[in-house]
Protein backbone atom coordinates (compact mmCIF):
# COMPACT_ATOMS: atom_id res chain seq x y z
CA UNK A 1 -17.94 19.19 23.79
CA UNK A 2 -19.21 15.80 22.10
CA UNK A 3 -19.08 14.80 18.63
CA UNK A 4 -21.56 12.91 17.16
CA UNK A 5 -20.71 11.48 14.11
CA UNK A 6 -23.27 11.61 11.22
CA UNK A 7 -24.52 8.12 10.76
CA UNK A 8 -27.29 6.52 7.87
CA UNK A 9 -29.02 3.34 8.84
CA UNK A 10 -29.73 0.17 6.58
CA UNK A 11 -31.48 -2.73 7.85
CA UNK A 12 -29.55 -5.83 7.20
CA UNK A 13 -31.23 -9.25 6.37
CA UNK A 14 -33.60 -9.60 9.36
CA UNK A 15 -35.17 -6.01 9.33
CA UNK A 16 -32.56 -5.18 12.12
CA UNK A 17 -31.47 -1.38 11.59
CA UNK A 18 -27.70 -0.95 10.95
CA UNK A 19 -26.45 2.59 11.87
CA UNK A 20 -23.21 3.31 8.75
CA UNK A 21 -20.88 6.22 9.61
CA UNK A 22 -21.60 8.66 6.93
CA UNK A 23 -18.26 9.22 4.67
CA UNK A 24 -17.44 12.80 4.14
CA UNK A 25 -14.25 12.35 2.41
CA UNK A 26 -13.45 11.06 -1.05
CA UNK A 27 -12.33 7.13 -1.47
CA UNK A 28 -8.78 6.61 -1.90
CA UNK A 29 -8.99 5.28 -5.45
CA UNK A 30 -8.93 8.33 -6.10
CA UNK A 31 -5.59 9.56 -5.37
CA UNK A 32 -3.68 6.23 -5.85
CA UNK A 33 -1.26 4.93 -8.73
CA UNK A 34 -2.82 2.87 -11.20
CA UNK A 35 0.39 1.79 -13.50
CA UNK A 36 2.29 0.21 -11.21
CA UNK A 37 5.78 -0.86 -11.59
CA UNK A 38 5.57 -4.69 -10.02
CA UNK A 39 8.30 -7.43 -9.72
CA UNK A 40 8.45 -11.40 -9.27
CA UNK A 41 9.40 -13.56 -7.08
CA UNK A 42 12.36 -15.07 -9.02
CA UNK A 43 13.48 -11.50 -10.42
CA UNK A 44 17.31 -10.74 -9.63
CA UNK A 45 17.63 -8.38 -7.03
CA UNK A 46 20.51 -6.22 -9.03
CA UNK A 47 17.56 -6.20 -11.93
CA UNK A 48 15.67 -4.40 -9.16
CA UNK A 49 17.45 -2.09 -7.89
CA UNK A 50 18.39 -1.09 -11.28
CA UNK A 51 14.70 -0.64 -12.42
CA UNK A 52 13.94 1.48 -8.52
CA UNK A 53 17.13 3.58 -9.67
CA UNK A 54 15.68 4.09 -12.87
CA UNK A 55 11.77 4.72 -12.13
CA UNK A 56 12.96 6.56 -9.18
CA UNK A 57 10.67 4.85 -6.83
CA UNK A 58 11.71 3.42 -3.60
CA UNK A 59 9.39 -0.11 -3.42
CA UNK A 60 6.80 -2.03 -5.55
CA UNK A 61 5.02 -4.97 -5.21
CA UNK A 62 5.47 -8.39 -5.95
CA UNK A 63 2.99 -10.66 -7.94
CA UNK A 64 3.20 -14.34 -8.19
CA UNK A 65 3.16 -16.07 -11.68
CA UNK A 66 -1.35 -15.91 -11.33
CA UNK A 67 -0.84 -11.90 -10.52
CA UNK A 68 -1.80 -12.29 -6.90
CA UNK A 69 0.36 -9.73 -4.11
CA UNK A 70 2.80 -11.67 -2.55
CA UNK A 71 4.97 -9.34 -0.78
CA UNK A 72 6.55 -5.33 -1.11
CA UNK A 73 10.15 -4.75 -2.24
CA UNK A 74 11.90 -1.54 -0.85
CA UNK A 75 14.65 0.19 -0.95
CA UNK A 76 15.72 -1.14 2.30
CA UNK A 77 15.20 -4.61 1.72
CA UNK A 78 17.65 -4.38 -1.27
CA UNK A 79 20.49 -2.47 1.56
CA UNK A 80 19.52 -5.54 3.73
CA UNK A 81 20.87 -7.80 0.38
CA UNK A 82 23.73 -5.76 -0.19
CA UNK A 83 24.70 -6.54 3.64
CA UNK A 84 24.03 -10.33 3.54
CA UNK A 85 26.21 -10.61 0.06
CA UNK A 86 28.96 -8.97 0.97
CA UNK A 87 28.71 -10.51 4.43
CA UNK A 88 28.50 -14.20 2.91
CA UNK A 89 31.11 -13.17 -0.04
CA UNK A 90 28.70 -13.51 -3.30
CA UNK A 91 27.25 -11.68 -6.04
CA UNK A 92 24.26 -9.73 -5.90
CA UNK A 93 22.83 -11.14 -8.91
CA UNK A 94 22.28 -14.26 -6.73
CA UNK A 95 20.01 -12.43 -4.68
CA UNK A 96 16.37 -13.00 -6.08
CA UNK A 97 13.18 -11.28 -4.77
CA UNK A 98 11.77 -13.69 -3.00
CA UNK A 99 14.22 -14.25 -0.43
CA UNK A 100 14.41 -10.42 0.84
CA UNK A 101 10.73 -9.15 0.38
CA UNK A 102 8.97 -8.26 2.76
CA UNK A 103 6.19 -11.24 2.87
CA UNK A 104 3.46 -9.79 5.49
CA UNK A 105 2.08 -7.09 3.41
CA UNK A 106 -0.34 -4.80 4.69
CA UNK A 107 -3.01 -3.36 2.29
CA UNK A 108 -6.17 -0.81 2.20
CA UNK A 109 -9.11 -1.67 0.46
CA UNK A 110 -10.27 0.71 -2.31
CA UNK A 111 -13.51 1.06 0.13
CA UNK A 112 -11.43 2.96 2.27
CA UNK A 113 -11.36 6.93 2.44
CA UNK A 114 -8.50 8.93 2.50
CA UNK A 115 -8.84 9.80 6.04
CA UNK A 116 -8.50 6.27 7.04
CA UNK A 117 -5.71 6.11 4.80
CA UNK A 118 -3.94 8.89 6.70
CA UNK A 119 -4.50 6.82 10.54
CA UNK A 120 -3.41 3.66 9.16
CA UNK A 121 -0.11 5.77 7.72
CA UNK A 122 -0.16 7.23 11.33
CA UNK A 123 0.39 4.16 13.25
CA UNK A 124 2.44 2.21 11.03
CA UNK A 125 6.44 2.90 9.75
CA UNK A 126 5.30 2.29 5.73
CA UNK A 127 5.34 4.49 3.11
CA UNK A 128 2.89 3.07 0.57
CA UNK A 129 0.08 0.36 0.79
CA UNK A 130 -1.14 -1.41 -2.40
CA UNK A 131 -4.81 -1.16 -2.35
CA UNK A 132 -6.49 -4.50 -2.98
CA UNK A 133 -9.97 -4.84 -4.55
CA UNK A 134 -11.93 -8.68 -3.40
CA UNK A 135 -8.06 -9.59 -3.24
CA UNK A 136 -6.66 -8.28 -6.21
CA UNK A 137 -3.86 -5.34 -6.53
CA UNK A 138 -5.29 -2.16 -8.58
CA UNK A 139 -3.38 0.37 -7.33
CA UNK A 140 -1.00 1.58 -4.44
CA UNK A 141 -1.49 4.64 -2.44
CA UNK A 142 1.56 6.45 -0.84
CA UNK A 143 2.12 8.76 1.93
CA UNK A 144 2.43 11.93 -0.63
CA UNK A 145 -0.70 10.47 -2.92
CA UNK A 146 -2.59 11.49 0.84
CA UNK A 147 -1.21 14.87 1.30
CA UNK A 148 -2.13 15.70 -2.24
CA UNK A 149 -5.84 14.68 -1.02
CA UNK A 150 -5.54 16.73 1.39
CA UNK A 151 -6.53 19.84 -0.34
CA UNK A 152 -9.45 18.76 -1.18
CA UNK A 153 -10.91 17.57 2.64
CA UNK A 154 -12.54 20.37 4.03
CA UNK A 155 -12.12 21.98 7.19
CA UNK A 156 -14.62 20.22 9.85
CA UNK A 157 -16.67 22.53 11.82
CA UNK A 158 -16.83 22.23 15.92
């Protein structure tokens, strides 16, 4: 059997037609968070893992001092300081953000649909992705925030 997606076409600058897969499922703005518990780069690591105790989350971003993403703080990144401190014989509160974060940060764009959402959760380990708008953190989509979409994606015909 073949599938043949549904696709529009717009003619880009030249006249040329450009054929657009068709989106049939809702962007994933959304279904992501919006107030956003963030950290900095110089923030004590025991002042994190406090606040991810308290907020009961397991990662947030991190923002430089102009607001731009940086890098993702998790739960495991914070075991990995807890390892290297006890291993090198000093306090936690030593420990700032910036020097266990994860740095290479993957992101989805809010143009994105939830379905793409879900394959890019597929092939990846992550739980969450901050979604970036021309650059700029406005939200962060997890795993869960996609199986709540879920009930609204209808079932596709064959």
């Amino acid at each position: 059997m073949n599938f043949r997606p549904n696709f529009t076409f717009t003619k880009d600058e030249n006249g040329i037609p450009i054929a657009e897969k068709e989106k049939k499922y809702e962007s994933v703005d959304k279904y992501m968070a919006t107030d956003l518990i963030t950290f900095g780069l110089d923030q004590d690591l025991q002042e994190v893992i406090n606040s991810m105790i308290t907020h009961e989350i397991s990662g947030a971003p991190v923002l430089d001092n102009n607001n731009n993403l940086v890098g993702i703080i998790t739960e495991k990144d914070c075991l990995k300081a807890i390892i290297d401190v006890d291993y090198h014989n000093q306090p936690l509160s030593k420990g700032k953000v910036k020097d266990y974060m994860t740095k290479d940060v993957q992101t989805v764009s809010i143009e994105n649909d939830v379905l793409d959402v879900a394959n890019a959760f597929l092939k990846t380990h992550f739980r969450r992705f901050p979604v970036v708008n021309d650059g700029k953190l406005i939200g962060q989509v997890s795993r869960r925030d996609i199986l709540k979409a879920a009930n609204s994606i209808e079932a596709t015909t064959w």
